[in-house]
C-alpha atoms as a PDB file:
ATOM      1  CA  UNK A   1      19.182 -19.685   0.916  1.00  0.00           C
ATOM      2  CA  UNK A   2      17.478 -21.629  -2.079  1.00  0.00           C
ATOM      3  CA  UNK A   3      15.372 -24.847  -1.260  1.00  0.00           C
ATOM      4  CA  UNK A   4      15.767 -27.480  -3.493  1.00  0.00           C
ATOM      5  CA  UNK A   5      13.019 -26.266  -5.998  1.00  0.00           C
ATOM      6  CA  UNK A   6      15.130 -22.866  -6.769  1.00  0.00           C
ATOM      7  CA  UNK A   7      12.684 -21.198  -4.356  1.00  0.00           C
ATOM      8  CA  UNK A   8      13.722 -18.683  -1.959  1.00  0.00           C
ATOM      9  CA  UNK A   9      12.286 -19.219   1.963  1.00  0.00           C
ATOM     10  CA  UNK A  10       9.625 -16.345   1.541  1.00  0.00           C
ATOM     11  CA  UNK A  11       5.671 -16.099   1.686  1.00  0.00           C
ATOM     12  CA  UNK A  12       4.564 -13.565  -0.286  1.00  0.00           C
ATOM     13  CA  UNK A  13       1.394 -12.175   1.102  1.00  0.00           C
ATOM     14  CA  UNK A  14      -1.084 -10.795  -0.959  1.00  0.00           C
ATOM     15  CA  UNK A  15      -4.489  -8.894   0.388  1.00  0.00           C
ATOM     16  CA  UNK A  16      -7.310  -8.351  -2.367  1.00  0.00           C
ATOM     17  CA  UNK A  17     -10.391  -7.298  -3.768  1.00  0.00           C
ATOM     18  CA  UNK A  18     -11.849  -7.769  -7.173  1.00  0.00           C
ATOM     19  CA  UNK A  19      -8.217  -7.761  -8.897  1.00  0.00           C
ATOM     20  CA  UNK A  20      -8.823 -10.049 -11.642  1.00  0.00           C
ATOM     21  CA  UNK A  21      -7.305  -7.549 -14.120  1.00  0.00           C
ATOM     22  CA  UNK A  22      -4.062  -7.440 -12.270  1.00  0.00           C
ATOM     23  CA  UNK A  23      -3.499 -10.413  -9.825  1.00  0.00           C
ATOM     24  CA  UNK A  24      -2.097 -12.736 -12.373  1.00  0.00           C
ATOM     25  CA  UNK A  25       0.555 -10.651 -13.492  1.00  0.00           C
ATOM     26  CA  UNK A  26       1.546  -9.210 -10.010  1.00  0.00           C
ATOM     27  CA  UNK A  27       1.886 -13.582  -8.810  1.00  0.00           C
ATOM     28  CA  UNK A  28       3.989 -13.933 -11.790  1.00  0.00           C
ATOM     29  CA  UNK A  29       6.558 -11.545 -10.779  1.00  0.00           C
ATOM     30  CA  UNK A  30       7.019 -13.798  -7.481  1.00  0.00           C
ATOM     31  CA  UNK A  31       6.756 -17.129  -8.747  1.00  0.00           C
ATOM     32  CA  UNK A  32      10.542 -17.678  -6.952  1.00  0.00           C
ATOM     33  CA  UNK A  33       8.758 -17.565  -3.916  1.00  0.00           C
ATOM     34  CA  UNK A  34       8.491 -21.106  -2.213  1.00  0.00           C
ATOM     35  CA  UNK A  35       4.654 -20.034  -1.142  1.00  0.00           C
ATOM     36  CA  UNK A  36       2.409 -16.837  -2.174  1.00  0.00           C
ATOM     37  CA  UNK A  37      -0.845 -16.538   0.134  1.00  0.00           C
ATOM     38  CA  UNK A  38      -3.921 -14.348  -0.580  1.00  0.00           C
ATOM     39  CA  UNK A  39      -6.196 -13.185   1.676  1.00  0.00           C
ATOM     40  CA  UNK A  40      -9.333 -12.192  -0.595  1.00  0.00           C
ATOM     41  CA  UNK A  41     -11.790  -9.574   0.741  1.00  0.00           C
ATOM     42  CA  UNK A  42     -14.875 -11.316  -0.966  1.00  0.00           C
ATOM     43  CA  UNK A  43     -14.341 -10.459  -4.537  1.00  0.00           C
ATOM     44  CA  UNK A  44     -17.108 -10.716  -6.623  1.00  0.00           C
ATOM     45  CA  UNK A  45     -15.008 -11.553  -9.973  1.00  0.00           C
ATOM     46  CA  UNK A  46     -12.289 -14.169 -10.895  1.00  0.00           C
ATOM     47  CA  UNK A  47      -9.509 -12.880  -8.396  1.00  0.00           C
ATOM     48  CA  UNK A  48      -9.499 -16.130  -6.429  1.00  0.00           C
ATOM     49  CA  UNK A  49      -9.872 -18.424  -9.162  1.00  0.00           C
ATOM     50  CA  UNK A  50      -7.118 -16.836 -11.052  1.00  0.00           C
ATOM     51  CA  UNK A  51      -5.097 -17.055  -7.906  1.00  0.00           C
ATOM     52  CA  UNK A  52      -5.665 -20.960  -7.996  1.00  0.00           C
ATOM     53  CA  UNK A  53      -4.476 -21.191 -11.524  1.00  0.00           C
ATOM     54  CA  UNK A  54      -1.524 -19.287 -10.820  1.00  0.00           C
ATOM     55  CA  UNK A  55      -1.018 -21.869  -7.415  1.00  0.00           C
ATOM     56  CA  UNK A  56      -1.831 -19.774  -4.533  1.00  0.00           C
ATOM     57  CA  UNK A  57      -2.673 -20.244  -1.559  1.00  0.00           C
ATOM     58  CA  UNK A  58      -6.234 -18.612  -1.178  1.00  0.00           C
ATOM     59  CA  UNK A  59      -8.036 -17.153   2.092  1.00  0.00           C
ATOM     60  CA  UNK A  60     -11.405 -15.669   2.129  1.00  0.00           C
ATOM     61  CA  UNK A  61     -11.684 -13.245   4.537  1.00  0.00           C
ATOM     62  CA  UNK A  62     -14.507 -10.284   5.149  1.00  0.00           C
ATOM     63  CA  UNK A  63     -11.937  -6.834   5.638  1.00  0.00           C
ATOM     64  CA  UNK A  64     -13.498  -4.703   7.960  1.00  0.00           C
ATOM     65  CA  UNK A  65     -10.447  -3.058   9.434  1.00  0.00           C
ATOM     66  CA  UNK A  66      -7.439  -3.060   7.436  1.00  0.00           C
ATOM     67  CA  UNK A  67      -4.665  -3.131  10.139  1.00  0.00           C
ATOM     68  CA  UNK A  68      -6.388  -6.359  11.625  1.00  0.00           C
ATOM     69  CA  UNK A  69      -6.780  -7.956   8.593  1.00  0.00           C
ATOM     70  CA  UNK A  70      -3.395  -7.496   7.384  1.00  0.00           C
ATOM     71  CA  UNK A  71      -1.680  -8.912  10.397  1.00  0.00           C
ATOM     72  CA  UNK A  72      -3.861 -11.821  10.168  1.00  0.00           C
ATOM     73  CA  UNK A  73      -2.925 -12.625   6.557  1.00  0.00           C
ATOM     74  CA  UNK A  74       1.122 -12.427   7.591  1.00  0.00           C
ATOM     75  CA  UNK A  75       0.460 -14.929  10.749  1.00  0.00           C
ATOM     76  CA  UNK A  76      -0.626 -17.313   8.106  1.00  0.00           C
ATOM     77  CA  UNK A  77       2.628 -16.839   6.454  1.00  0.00           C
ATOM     78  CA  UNK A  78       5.232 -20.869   6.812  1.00  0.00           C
ATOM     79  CA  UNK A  79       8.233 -18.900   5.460  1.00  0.00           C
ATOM     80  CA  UNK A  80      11.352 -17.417   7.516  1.00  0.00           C
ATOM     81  CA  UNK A  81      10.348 -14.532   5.133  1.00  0.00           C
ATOM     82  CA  UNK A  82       7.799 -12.652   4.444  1.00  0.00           C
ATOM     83  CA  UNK A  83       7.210 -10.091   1.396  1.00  0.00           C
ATOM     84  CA  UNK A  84       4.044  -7.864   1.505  1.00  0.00           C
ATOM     85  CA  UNK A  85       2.525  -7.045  -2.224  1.00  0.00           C
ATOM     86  CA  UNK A  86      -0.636  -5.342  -3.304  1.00  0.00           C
ATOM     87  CA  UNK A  87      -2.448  -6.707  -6.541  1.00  0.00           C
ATOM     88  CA  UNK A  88      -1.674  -3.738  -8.421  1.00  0.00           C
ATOM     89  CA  UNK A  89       2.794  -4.455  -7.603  1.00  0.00           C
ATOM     90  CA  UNK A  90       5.082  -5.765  -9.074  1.00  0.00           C
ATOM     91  CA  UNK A  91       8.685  -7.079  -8.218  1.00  0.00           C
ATOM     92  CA  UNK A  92      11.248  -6.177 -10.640  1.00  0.00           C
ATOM     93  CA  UNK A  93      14.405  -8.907 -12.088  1.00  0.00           C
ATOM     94  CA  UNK A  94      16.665  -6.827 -10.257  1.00  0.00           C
ATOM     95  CA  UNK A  95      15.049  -6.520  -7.141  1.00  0.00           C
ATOM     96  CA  UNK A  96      14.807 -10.230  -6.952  1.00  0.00           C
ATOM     97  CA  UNK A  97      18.201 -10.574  -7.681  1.00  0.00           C
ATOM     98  CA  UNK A  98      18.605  -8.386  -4.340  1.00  0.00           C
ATOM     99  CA  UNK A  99      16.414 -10.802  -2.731  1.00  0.00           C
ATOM    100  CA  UNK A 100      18.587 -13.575  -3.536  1.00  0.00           C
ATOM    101  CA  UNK A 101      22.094 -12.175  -2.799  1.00  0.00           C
ATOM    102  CA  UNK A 102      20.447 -10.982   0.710  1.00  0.00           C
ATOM    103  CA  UNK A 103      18.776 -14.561   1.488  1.00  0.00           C
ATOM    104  CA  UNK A 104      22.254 -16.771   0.404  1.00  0.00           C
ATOM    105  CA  UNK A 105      24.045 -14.545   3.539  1.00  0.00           C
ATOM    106  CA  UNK A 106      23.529 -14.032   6.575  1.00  0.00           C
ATOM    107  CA  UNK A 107      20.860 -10.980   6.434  1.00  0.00           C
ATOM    108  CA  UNK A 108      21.933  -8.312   9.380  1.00  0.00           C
ATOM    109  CA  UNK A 109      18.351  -6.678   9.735  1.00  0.00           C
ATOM    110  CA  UNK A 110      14.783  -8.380  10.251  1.00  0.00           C
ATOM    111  CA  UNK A 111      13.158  -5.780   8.018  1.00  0.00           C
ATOM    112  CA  UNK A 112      14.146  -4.110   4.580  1.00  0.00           C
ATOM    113  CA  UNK A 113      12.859  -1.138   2.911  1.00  0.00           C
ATOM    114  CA  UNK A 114      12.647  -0.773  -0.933  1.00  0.00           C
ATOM    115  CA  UNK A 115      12.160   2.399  -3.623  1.00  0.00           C
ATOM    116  CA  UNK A 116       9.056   2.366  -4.955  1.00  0.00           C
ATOM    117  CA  UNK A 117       7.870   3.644  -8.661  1.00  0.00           C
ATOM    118  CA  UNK A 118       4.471   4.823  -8.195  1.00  0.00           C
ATOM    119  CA  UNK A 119       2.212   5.117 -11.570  1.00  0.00           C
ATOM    120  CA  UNK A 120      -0.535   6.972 -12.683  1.00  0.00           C
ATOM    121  CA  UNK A 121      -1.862   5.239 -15.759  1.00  0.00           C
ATOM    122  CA  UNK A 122       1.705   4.569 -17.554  1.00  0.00           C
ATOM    123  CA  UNK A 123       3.233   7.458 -15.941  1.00  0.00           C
ATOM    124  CA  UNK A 124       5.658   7.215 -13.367  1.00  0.00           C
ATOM    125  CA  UNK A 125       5.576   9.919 -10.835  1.00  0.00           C
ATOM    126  CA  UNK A 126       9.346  10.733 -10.340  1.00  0.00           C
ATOM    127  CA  UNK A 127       8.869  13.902  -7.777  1.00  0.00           C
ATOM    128  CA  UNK A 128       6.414  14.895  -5.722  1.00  0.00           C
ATOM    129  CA  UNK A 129       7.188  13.159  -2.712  1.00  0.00           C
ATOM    130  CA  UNK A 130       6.336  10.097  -5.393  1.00  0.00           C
ATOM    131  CA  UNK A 131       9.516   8.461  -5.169  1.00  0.00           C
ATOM    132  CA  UNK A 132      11.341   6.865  -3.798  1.00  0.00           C
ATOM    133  CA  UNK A 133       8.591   6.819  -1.370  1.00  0.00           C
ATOM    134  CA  UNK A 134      10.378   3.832   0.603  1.00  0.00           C
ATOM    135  CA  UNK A 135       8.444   0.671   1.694  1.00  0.00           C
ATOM    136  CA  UNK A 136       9.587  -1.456   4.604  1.00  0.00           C
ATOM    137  CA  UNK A 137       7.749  -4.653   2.897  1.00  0.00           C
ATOM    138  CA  UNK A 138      10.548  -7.106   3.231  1.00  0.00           C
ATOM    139  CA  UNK A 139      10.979  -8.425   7.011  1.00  0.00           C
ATOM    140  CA  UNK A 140      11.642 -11.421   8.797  1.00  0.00           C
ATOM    141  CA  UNK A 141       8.652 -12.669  10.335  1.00  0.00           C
ATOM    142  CA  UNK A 142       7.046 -12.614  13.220  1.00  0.00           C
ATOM    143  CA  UNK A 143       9.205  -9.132  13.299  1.00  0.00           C
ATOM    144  CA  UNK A 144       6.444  -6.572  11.882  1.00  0.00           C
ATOM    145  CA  UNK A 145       2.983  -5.473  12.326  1.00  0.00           C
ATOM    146  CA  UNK A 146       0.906  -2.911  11.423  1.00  0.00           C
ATOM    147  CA  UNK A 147      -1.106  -1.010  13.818  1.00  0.00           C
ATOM    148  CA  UNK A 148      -4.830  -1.990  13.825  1.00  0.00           C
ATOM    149  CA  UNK A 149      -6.537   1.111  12.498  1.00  0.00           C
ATOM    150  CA  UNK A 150      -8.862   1.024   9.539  1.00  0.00           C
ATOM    151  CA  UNK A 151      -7.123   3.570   7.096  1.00  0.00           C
ATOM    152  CA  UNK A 152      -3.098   4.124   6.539  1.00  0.00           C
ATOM    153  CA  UNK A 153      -2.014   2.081   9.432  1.00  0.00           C
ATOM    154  CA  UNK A 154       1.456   2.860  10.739  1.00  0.00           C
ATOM    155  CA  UNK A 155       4.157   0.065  10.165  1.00  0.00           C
ATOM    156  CA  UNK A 156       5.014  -1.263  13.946  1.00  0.00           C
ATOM    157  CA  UNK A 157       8.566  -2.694  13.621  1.00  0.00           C
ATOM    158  CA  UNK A 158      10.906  -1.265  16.217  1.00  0.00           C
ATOM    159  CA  UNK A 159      14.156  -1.888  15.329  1.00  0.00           C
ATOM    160  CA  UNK A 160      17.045  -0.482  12.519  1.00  0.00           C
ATOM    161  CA  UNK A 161      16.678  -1.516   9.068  1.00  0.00           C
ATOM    162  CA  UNK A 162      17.919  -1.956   6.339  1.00  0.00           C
ATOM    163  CA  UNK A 163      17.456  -0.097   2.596  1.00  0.00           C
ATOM    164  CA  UNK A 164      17.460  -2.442  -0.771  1.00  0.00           C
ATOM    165  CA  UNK A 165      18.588  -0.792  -4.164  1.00  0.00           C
ATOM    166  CA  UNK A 166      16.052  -1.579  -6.535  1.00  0.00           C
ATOM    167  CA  UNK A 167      12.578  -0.804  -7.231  1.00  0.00           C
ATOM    168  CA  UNK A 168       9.204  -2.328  -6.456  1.00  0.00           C
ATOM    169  CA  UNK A 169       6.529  -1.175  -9.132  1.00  0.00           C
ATOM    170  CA  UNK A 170       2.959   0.153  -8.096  1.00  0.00           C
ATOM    171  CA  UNK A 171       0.588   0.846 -11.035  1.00  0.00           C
ATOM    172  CA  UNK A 172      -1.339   2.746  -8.253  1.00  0.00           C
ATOM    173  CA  UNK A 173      -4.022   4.523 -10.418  1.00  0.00           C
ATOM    174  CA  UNK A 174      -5.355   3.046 -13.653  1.00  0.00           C
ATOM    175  CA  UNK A 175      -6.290   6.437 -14.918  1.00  0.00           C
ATOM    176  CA  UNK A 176      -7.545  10.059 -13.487  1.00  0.00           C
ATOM    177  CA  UNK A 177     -10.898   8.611 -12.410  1.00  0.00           C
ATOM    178  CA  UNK A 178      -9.431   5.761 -11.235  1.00  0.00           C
ATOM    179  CA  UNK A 179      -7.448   8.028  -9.396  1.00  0.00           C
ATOM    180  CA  UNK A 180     -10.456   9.869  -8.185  1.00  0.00           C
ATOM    181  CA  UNK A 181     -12.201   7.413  -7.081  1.00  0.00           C
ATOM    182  CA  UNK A 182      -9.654   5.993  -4.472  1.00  0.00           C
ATOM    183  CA  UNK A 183      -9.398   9.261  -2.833  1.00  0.00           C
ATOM    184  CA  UNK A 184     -13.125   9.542  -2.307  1.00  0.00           C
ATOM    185  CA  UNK A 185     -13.172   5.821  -0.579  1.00  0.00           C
ATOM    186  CA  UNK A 186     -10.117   6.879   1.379  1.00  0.00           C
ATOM    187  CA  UNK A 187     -11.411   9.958   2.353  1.00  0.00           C
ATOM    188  CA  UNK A 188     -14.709   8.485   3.620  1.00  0.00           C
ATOM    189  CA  UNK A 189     -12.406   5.697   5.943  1.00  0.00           C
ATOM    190  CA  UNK A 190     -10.258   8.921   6.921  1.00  0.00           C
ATOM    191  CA  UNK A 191     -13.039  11.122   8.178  1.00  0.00           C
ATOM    192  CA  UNK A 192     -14.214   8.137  10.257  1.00  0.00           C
ATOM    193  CA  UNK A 193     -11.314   7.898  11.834  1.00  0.00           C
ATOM    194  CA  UNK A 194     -11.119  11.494  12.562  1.00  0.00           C
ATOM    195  CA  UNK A 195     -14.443  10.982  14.427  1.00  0.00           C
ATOM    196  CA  UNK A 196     -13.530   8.207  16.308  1.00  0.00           C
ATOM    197  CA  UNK A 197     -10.667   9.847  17.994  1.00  0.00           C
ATOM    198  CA  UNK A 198     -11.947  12.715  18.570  1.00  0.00           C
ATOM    199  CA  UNK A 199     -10.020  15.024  16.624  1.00  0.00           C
ATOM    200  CA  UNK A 200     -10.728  18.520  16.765  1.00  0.00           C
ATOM    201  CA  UNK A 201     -10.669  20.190  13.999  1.00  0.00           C
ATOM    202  CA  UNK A 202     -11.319  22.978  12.091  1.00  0.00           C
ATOM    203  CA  UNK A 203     -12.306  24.961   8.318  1.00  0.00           C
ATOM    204  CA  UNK A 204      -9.096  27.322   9.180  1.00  0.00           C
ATOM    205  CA  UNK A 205      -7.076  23.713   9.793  1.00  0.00           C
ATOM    206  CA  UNK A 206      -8.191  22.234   6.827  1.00  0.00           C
ATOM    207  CA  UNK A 207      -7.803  24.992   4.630  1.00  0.00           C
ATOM    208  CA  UNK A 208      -3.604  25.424   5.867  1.00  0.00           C
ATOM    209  CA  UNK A 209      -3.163  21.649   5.720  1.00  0.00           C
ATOM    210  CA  UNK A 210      -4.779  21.397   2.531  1.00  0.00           C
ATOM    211  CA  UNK A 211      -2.952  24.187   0.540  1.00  0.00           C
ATOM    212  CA  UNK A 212       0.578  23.138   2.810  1.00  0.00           C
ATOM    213  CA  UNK A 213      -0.051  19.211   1.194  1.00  0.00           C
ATOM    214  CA  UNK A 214      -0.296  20.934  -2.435  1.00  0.00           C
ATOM    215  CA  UNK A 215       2.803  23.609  -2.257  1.00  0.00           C
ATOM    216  CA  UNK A 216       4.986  20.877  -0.682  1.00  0.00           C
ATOM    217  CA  UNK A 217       4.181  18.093  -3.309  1.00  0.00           C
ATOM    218  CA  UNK A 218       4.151  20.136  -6.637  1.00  0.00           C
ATOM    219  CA  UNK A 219       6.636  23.350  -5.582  1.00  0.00           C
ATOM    220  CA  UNK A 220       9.102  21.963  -2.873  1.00  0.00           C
ATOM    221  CA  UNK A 221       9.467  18.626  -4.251  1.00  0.00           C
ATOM    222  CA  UNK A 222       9.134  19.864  -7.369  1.00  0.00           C
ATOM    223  CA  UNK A 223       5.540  18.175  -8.731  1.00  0.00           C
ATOM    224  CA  UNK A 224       6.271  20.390 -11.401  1.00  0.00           C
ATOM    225  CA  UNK A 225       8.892  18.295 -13.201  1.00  0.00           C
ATOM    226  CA  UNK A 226       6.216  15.917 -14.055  1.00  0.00           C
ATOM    227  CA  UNK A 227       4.063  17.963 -15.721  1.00  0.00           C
ATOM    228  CA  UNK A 228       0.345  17.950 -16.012  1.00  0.00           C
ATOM    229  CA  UNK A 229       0.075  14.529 -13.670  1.00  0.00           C
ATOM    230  CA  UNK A 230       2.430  16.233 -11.023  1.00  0.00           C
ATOM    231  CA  UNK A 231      -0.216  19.088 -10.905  1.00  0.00           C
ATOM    232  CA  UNK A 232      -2.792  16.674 -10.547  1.00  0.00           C
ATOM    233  CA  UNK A 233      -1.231  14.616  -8.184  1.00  0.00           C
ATOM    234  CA  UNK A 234      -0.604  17.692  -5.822  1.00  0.00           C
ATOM    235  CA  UNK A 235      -3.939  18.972  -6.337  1.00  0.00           C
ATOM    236  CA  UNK A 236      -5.661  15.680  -5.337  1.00  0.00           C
ATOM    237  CA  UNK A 237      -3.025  14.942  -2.397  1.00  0.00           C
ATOM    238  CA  UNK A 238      -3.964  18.553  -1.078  1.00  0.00           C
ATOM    239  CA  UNK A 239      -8.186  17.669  -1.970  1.00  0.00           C
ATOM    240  CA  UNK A 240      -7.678  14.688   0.508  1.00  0.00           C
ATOM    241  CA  UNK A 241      -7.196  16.797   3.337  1.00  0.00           C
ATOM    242  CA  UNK A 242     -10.437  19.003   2.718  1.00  0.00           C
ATOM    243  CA  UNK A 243     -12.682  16.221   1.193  1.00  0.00           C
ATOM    244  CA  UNK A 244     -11.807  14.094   4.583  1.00  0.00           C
ATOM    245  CA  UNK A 245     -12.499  17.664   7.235  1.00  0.00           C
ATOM    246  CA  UNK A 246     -15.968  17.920   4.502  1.00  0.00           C
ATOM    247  CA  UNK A 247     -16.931  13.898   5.868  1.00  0.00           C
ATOM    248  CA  UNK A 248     -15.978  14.613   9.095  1.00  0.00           C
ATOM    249  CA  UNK A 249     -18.114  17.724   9.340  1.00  0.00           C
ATOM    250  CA  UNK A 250     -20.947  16.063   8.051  1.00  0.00           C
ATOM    251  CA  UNK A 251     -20.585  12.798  10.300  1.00  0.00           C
ATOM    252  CA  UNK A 252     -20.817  15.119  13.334  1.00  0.00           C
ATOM    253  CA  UNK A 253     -23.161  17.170  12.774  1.00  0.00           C
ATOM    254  CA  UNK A 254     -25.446  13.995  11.660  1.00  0.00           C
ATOM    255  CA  UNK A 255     -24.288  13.016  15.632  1.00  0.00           C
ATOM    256  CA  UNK A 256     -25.357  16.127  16.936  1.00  0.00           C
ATOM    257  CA  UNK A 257     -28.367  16.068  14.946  1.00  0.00           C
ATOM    258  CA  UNK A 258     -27.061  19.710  13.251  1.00  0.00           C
ATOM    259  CA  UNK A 259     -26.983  20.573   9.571  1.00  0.00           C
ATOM    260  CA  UNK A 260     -23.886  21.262   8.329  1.00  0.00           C
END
C-alpha cells in the first residue's frame, strides 16, 4: 500500500563504514521508501553527511559485533516493512516494481528472498555458487533477526518464505585488491570465532575444506564459465578457509604461549 507521498510502508536499513563513494547512489535506488535509516560505524569520511543530503535518517553507532549491531539498527526501523541494504547494493526498477505489486496485496509471507548479482569490479559473477545466491532481505518486521555472532551471522527467521523474481545488485569487490583485502579482514573475524568456540581443528581439515571450497565453486558450479574472475573467485573462496585455520593457529599458540 502507497502513503499519500507515493511512498511504500518500508524502512530501508542501511549499516556503514566509510562509504562515501557509494552511499549516495545505493539511497537513490530507494528513494520510494517512506524512511531509509543508517546506522554508521564511525566513518571517518563524508558517509553521514552525504546520507543527510540524500535525507536519511543517521545513527552513529561503534560496531563491535555485527549480529548485535544489525538487529539494533532494524529495531529502529517505524515501517510495517523493513528492507536490509549494504552501501555497496543496489535495488533494481524491476525489483521495485515487485515491491509494489507485493505491498498493494495482501503479502502471504513475513519474509522474502531475492536473486542477487554479485560483482567483481564490473563483472558479474554468473556461476560459481555467485548467483543467484538468494537473500532473505525483505521481511515484515519484528519477524527476523540475525544471530549475534561477529562474522557471517545466520539469518534467524523461522517460518516459510517467500522468493521475489528480480535482482538486487551487489558491486561486492571494487577490484582484485579490493577483493583481497576483504578476505584478509574476514578471515581475521573468522579465526576469532573459531577460537572462541572452541573448534578443533586441524592442517589435514583445512587442507580438504580448502581444496573442496575451490573444486565446488570453479568445477561443479562451473567457475569456469566466467573465466579468469571465476578462477579467482574459487581460488580466493578456497584461500579463506586456510588463511582463517593460519589465524587460528597463530591465536592459539600465542594462548598457549607456543610458536607456531
Amino acid at each position: 500500500m502507497e502513503g499519500r507521498d507515493g511512498k511504500l510502508p518500508v524502512s530501508v536499513v542501511i549499516i556503514t563504514w566509510n562509504e562515501e563513494s557509494r552511499i549516495r547512489e545505493c539511497l537513490r535506488s530507494v528513494q520510494w521508501a517512506q524512511e531509509c535509516i543508517v546506522v554508521d560505524d564511525e566513518s571517518t569520511d563524508r558517509t553521514r553527511e552525504i546520507c543527510e543530503e540524500e535525507g536519511a535518517k543517521v545513527f552513529v553507532r561503534k560496531m563491535e559485533i555485527e549480529g548485535v549491531h544489525r538487529n539494533w539498527a532494524y529495531a529502529k526501523a517505524s515501517q510495517p516493512w523493513v528492507l536490509s541494504l549494504d552501501a555497496d547494493e543496489r535495488v533494481t526498477p524491476g525489483l521495485y516494481e515487485e515491491f509494489k505489486q507485493l505491498l498493494a496485496g495482501n503479502p502471504e509471507f513475513n519474509g522474502y528472498t531475492m536473486p542477487r548479482r554479485n560483482f567483481i569490479g564490473k563483472r558479474w559473477l554468473k556461476h560459481g555458487g555467485w548467483y543467484p545466491s538468494a537473500q532473505l532481505r525483505f521481511f515484515r518486521k519484528g519477524e527476523f533477526q540475525y544471530e549475534e555472532v561477529s562474522v557471517h551471522p545466520r539469518a534467524i527467521f523461522d517460518q516459510a518464505w517467500g522468493n521475489l523474481k528480480n535482482d538486487l545488485l551487489h558491486y561486492s569487490y571494487r577490484d582484485v585488491g579490493d577483493f583481497l583485502g576483504k578476505l584478509n579482514r574476514q578471515t581475521d573475524l573468522e579465526a576469532r570465532k573459531w577460537a572462541e568456540d572452541g573448534r578443533k581443528m586441524s592442517l589435514g581439515r583445512a587442507i580438504r575444506k580448502t581444496l573442496d571450497r575451490f573444486f565446488r565453486a570453479y568445477l561443479m558450479k562451473k567457475g569456469y564459465r566466467d573465466g579468469f574472475m571465476g578462477f579467482v573467485a574459487a581460488v580466493f573462496g578456497g584461500l579463506y578457509q586456510f588463511v582463517t585455520y593460519a589465524k587460528y593457529r597463530e591465536i592459539m599458540a600465542g594462548r598457549e604461549g607456543a610458536s607456531v
